[in-house]
N, C-alpha and C. Protein backbone atom coordinates (compact mmCIF):
# COMPACT_ATOMS: atom_id res chain seq x y z
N UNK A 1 14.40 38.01 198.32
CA UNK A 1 13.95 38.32 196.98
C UNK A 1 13.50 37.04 196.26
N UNK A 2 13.96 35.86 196.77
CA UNK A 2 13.74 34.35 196.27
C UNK A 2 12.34 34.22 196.27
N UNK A 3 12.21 34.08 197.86
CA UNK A 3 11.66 33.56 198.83
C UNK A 3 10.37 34.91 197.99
N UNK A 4 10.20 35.84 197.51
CA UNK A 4 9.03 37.01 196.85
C UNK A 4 8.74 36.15 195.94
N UNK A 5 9.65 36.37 194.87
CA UNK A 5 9.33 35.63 193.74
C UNK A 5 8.30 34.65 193.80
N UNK A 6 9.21 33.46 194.50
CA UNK A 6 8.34 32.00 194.33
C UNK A 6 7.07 32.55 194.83
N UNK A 7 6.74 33.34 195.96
CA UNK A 7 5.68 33.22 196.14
C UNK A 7 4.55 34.20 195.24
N UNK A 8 5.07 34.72 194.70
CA UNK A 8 4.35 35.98 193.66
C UNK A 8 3.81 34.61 192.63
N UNK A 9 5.43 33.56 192.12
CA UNK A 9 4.81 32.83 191.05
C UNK A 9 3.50 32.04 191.76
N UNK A 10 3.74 31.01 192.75
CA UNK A 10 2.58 30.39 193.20
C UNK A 10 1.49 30.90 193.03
N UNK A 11 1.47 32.14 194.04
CA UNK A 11 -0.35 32.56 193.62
C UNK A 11 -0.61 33.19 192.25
N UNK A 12 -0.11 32.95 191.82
CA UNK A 12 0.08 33.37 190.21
C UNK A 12 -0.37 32.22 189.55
N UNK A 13 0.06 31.35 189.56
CA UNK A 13 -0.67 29.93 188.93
C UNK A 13 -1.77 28.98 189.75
N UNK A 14 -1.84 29.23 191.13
CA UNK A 14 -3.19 28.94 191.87
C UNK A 14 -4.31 29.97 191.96
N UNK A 15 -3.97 31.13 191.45
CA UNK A 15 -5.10 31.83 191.30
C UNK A 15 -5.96 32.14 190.13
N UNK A 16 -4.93 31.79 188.72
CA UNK A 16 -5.14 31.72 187.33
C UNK A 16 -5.95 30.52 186.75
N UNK A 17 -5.89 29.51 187.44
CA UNK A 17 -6.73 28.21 186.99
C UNK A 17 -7.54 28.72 186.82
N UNK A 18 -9.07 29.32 187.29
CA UNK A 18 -10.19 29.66 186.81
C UNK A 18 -10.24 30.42 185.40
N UNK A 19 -9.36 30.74 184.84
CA UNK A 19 -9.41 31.63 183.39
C UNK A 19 -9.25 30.89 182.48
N UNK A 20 -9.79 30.78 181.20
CA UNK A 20 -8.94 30.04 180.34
C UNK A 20 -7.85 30.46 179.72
N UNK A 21 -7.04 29.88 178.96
CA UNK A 21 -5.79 30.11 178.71
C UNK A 21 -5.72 29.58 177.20
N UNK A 22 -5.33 30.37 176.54
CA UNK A 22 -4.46 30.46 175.29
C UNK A 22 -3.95 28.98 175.16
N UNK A 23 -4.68 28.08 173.90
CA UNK A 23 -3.24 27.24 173.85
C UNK A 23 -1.86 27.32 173.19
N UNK A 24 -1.73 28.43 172.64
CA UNK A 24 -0.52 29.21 172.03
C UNK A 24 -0.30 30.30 172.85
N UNK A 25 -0.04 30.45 173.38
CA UNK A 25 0.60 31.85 174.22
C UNK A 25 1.38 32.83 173.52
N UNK A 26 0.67 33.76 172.99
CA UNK A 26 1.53 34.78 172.56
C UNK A 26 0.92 34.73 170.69
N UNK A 27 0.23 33.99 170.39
CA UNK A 27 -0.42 34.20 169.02
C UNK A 27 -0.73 35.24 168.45
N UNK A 28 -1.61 36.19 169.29
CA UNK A 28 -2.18 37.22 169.03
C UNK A 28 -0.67 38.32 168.56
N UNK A 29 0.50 38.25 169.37
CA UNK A 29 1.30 39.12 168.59
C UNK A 29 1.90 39.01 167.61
N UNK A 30 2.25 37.11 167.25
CA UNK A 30 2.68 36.92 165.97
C UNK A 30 1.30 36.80 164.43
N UNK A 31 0.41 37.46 165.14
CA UNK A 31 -0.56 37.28 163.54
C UNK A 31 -1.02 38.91 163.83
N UNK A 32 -1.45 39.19 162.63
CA UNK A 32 -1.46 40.78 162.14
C UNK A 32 -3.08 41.04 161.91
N UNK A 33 -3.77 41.27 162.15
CA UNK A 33 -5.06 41.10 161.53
C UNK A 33 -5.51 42.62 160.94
N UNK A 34 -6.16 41.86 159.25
CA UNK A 34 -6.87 43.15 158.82
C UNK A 34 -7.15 44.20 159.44
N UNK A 35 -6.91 45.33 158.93
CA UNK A 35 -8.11 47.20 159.26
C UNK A 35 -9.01 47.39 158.94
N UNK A 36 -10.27 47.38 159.53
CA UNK A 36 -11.46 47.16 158.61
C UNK A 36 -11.12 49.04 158.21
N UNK A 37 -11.95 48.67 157.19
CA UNK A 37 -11.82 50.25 155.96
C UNK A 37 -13.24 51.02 156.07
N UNK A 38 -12.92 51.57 155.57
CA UNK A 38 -13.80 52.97 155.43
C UNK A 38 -15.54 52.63 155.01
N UNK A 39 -15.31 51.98 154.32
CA UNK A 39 -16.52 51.01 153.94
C UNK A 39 -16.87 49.97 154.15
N UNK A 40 -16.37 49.73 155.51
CA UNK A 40 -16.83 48.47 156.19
C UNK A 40 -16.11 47.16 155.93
N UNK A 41 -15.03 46.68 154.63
CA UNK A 41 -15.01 45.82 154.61
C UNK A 41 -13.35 45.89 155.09
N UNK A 42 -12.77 44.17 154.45
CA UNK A 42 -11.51 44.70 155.21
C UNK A 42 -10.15 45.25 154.53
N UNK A 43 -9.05 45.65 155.31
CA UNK A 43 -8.62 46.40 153.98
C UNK A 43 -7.05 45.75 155.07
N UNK A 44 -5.73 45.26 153.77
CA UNK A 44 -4.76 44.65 154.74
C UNK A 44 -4.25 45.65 155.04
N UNK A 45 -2.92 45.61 155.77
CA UNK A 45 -2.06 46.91 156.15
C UNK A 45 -1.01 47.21 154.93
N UNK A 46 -1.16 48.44 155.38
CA UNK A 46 0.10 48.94 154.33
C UNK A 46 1.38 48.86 154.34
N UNK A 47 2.07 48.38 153.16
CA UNK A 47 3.21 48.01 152.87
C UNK A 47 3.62 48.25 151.45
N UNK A 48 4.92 49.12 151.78
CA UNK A 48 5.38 49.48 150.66
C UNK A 48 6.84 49.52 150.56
N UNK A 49 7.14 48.58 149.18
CA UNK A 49 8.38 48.10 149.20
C UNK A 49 8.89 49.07 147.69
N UNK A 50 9.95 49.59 147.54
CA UNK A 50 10.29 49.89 146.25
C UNK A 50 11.94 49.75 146.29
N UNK A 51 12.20 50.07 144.74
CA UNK A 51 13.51 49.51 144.53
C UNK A 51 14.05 50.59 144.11
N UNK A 52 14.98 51.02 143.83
CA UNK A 52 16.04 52.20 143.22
C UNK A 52 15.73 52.04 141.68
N UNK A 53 15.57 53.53 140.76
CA UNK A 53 15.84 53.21 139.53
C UNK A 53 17.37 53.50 139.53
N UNK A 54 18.21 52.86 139.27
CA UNK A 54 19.51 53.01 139.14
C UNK A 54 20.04 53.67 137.92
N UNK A 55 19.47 54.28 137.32
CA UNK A 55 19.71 55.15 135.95
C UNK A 55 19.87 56.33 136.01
N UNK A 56 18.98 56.50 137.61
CA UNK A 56 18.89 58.19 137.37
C UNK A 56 19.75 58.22 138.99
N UNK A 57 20.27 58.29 139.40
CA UNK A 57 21.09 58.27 140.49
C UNK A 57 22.05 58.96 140.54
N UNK A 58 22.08 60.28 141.10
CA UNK A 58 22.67 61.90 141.52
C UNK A 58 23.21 62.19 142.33
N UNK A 59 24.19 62.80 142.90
CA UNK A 59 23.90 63.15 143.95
C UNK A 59 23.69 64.55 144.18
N UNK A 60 23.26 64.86 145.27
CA UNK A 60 22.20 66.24 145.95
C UNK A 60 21.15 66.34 145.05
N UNK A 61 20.21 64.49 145.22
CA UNK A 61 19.00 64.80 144.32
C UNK A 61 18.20 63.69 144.89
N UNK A 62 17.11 64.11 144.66
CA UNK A 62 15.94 63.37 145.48
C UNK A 62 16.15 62.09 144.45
N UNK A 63 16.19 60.76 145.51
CA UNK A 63 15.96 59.03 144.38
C UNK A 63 14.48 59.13 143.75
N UNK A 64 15.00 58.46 142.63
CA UNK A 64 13.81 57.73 141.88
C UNK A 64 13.65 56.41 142.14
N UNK A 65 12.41 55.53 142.02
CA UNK A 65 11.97 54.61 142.37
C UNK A 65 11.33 54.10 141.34
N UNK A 66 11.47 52.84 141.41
CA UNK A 66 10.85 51.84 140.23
C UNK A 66 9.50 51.20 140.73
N UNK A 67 7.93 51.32 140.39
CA UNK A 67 6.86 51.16 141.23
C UNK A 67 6.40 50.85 140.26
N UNK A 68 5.12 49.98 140.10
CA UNK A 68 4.02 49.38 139.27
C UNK A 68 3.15 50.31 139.61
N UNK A 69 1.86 50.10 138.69
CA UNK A 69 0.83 51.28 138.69
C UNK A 69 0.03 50.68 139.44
N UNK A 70 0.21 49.41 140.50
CA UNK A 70 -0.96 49.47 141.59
C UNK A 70 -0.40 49.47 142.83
N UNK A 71 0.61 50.56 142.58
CA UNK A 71 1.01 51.23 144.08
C UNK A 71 0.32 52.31 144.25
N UNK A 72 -0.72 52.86 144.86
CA UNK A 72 -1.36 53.84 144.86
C UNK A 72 -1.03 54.81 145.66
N UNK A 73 0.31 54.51 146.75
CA UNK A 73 0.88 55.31 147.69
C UNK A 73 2.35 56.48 147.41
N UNK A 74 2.33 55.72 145.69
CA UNK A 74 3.43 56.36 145.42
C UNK A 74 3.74 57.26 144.87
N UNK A 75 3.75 58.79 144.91
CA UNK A 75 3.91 59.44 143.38
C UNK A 75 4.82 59.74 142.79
N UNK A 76 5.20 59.13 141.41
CA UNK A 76 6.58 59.67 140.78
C UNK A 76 6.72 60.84 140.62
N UNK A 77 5.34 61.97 140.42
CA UNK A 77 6.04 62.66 140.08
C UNK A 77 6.71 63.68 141.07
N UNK A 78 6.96 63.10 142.41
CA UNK A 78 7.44 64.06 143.38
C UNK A 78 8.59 62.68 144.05
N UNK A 79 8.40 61.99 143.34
CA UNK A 79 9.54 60.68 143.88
C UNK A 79 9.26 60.03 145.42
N UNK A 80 7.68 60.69 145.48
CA UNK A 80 7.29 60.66 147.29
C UNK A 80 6.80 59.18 147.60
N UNK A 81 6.63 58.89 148.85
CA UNK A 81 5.91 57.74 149.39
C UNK A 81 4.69 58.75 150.22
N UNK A 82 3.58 58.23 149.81
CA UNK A 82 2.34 59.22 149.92
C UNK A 82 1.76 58.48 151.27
N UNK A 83 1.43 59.10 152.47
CA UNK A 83 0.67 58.55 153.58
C UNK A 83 -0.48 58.42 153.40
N UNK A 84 -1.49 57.04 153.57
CA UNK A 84 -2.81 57.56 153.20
C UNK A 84 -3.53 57.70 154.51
N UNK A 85 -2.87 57.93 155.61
CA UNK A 85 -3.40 58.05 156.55
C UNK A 85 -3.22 57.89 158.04
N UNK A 86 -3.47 58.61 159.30
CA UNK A 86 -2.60 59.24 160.38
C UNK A 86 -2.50 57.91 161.27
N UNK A 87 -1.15 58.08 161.26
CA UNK A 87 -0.78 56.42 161.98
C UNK A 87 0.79 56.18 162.42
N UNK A 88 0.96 55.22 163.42
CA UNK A 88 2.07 54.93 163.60
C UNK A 88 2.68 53.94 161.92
N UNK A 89 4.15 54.59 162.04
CA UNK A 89 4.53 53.81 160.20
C UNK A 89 6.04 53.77 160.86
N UNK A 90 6.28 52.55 160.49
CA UNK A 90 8.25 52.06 160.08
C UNK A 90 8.59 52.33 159.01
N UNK A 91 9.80 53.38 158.90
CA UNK A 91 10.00 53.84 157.77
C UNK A 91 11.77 53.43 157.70
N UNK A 92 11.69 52.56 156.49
CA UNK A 92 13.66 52.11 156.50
C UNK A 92 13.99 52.89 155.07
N UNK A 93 15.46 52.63 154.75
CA UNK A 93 16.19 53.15 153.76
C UNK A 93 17.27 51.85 153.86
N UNK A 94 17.94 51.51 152.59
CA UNK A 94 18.53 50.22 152.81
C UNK A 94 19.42 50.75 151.39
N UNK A 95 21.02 50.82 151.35
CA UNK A 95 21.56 50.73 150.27
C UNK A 95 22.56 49.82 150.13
N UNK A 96 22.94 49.27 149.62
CA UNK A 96 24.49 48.32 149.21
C UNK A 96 25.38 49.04 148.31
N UNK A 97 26.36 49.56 148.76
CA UNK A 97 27.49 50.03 148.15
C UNK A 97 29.10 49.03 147.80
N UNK A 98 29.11 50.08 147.07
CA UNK A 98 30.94 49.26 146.19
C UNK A 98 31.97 50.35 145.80
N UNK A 99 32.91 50.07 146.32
CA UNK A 99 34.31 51.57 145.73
C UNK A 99 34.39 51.07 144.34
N UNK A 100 34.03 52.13 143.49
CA UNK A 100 34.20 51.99 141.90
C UNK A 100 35.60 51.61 141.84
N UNK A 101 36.55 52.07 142.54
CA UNK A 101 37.84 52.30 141.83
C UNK A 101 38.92 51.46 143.50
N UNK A 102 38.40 50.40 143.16
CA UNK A 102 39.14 49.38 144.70
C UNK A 102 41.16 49.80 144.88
N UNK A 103 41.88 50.32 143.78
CA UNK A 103 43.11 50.81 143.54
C UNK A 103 43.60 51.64 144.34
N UNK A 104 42.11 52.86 144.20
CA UNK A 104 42.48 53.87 144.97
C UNK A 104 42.32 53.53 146.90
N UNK A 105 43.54 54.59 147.25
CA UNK A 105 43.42 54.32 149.04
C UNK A 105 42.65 55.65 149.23
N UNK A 106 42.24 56.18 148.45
CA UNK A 106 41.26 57.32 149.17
C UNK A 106 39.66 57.18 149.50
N UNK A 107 39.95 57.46 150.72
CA UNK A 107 38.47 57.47 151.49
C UNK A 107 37.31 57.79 150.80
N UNK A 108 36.45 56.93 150.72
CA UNK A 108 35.08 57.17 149.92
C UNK A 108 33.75 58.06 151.20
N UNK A 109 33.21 58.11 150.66
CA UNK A 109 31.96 59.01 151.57
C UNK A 109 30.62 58.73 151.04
N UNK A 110 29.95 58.75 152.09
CA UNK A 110 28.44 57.82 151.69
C UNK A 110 27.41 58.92 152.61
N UNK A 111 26.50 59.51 152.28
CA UNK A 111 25.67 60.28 153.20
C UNK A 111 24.42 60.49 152.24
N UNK A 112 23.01 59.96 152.77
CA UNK A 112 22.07 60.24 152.65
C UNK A 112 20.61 60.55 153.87
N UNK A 113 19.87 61.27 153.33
CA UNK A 113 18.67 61.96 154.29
C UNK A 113 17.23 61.04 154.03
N UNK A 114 16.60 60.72 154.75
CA UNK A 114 15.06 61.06 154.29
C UNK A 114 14.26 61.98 154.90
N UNK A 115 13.83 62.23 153.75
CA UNK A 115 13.05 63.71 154.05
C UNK A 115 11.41 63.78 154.04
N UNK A 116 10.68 64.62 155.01
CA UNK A 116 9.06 64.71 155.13
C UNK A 116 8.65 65.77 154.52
N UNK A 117 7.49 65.94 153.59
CA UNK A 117 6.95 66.99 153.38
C UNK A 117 5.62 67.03 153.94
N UNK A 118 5.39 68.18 154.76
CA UNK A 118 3.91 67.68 155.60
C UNK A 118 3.04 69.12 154.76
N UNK A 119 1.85 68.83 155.07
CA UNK A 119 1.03 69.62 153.98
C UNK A 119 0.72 70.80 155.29
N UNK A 120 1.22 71.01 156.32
CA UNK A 120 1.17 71.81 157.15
C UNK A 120 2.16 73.00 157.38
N UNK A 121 3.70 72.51 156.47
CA UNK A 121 4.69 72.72 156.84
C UNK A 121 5.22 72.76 155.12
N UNK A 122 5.52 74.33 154.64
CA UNK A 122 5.77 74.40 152.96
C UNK A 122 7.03 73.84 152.56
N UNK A 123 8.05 73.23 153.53
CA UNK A 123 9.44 72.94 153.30
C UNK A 123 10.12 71.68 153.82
N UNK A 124 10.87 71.20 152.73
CA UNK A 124 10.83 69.47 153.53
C UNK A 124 11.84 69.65 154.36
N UNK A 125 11.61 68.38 155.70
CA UNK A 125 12.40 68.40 157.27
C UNK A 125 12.82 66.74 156.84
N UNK A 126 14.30 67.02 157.05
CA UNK A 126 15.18 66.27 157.29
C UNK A 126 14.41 65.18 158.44
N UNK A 127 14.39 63.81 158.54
CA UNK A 127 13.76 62.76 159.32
C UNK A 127 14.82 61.67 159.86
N UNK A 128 15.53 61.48 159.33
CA UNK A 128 17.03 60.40 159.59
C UNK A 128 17.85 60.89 158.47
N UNK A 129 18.94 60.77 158.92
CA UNK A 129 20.76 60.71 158.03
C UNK A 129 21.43 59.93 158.45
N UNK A 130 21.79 59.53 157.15
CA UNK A 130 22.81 58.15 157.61
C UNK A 130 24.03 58.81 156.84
N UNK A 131 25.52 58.83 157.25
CA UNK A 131 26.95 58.95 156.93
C UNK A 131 27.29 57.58 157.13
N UNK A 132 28.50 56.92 156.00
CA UNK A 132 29.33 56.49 156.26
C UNK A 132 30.70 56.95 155.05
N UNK A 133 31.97 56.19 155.86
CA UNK A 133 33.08 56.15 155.28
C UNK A 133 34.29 55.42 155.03
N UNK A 134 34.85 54.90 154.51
CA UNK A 134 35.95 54.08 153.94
C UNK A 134 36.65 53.82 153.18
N UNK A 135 37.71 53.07 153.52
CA UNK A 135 39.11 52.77 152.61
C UNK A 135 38.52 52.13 151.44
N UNK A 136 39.03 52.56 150.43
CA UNK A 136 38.56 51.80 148.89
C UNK A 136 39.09 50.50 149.02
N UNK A 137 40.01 50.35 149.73
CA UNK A 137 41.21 49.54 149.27
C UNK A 137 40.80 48.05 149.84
N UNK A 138 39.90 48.23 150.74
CA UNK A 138 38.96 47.25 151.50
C UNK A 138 38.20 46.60 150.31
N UNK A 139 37.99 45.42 149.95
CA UNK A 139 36.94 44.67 148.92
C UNK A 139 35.85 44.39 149.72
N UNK A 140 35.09 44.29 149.17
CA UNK A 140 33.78 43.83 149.40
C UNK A 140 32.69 45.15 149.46
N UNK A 141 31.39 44.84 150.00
CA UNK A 141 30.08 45.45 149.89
C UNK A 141 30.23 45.87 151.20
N UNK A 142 29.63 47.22 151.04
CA UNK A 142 28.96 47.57 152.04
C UNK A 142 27.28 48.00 152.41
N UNK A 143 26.69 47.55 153.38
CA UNK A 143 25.53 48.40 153.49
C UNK A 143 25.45 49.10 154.26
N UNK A 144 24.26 49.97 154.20
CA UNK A 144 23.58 50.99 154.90
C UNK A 144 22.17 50.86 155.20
N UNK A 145 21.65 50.82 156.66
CA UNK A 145 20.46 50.66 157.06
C UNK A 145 19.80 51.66 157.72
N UNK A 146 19.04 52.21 157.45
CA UNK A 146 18.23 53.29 158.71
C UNK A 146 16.85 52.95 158.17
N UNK A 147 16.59 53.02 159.81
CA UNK A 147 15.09 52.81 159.72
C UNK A 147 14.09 53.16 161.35
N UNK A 148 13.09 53.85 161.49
CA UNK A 148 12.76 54.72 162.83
C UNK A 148 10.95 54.12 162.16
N UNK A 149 10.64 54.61 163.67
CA UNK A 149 9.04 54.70 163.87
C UNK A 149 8.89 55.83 163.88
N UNK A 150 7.72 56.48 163.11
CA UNK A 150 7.01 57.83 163.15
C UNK A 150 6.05 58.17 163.05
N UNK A 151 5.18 58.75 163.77
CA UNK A 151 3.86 59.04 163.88
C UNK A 151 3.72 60.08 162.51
N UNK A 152 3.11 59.74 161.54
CA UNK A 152 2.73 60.68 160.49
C UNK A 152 1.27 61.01 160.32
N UNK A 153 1.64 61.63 159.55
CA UNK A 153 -0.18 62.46 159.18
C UNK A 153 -0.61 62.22 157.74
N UNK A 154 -1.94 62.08 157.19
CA UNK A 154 -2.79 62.20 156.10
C UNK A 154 -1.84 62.64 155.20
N UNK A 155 -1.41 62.51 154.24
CA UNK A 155 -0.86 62.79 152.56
C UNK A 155 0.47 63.75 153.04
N UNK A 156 0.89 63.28 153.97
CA UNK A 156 2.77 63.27 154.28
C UNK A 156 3.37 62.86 153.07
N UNK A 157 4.05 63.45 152.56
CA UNK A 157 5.19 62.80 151.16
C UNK A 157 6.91 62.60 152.07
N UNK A 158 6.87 61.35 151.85
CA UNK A 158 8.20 61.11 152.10
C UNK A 158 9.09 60.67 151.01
N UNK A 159 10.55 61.21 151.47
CA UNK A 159 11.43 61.08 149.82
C UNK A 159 12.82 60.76 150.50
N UNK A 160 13.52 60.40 149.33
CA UNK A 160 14.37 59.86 149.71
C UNK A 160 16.05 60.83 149.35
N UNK A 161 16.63 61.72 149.95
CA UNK A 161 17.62 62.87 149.51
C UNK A 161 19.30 62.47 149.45
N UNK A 162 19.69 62.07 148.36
CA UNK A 162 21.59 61.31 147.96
C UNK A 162 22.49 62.38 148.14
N UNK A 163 22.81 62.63 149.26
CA UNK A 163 23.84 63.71 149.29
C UNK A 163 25.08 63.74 148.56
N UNK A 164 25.73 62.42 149.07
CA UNK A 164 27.18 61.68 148.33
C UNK A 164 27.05 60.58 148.64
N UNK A 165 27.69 60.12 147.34
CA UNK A 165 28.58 58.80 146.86
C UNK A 165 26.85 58.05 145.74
N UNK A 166 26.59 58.52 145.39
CA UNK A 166 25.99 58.08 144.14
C UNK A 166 26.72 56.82 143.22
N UNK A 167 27.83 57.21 142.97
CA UNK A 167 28.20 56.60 142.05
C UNK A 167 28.85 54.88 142.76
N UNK A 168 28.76 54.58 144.33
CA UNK A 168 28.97 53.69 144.44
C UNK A 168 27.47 53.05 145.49
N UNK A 169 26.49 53.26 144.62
CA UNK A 169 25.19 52.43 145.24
C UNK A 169 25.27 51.46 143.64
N UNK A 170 25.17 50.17 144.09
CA UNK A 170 24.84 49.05 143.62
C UNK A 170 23.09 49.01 143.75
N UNK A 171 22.52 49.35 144.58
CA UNK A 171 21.26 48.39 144.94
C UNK A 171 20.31 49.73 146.13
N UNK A 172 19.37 49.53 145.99
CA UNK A 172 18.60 50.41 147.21
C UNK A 172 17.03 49.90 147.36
N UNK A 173 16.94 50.01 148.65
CA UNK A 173 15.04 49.74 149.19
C UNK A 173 14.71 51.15 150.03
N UNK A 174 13.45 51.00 149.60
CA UNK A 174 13.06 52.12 150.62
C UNK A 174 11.42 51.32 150.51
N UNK A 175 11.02 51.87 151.62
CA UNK A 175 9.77 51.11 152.48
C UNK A 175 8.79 51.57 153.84
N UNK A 176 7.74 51.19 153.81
CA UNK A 176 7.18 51.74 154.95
C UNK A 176 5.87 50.54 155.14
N UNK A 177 5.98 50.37 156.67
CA UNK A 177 4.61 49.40 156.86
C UNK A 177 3.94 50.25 157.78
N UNK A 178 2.85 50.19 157.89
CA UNK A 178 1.70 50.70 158.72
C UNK A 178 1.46 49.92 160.02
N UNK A 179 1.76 50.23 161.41
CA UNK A 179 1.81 49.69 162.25
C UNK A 179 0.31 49.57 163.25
């Protein structure tokens, strides 16, 4: 199996001299390059970062999100992250939690969904759930991470669904890049 190898590598590098070669090897995967757009010119990839409004925070209720008006992917008034178009997308959920009440030894509970609404399909489908659980009595932060690849479609609304423990999110991201 040695004795393969070496010789697989040899003619591997005596037969490659004639090509040229990269003087960075591997560049092309660490740089991202523009999508050219619809109109020819170029358009970057999509990325969308938002933050929790922490005011309105429920539970068994779709999150609200805090967005500037030149997010064009976002709509409040369905609390959605809007697809603009059919593509592989990384989609995370990110919260930091705290036991309000560190005294108590009773088990806290943490469970949230994100959810798809596809314009094909009249009812939103559950996409990832994350559970967790723990001793109050434990200090410190906890987080929560989920995050998947998914092939989506044209004006997909994705949202974000707080089953339990509302009252101990400190902090939240939710996000999606266009792959």
């Amino acid at each position: 199996l040695l004795m393969l190898s070496c010789a697989a590598f040899f003619f591997y590098t005596n037969t490659s001299g004639s090509q040229e070669r990269s003087p960075e090897p591997g560049k092309a995967f660490w740089q991202q390059s523009p999508c050219p757009s619809e109109n020819g010119g170029i358009q970057p990839p999509l990325r969308i970062f938002l933050r929790a409004n922490l005011t309105t925070v429920e539970n068994d209720s779709v999150l609200s999100w805090e967005s500037s008006n030149s997010i064009k992917s976002y709509d409040k008034e369905t609390d959605s992250i809007v697809i603009p178009g059919k593509g592989f997308y990384f989609v995370y959920i990110r919260f930091t939690l705290v036991c309000d009440d560190r005294s108590s030894f009773a088990s806290q509970a943490f469970a949230v969904q994100l959810q798809l609404l596809s314009r094909g399909y009249p009812h939103k489908q559950p996409l990832l759930e994350a559970k967790d659980r723990w001793d109050c009595s434990d200090f410190g932060f906890h987080n929560v991470f989920v995050g998947e690849l998914f092939e989506l479609e044209k004006e997909d609304l994705l949202s974000v669904f707080l089953i339990k423990g509302s009252h101990m999110v400190t902090a939240s991201q939710f996000g999606v890049f266009h792959l």
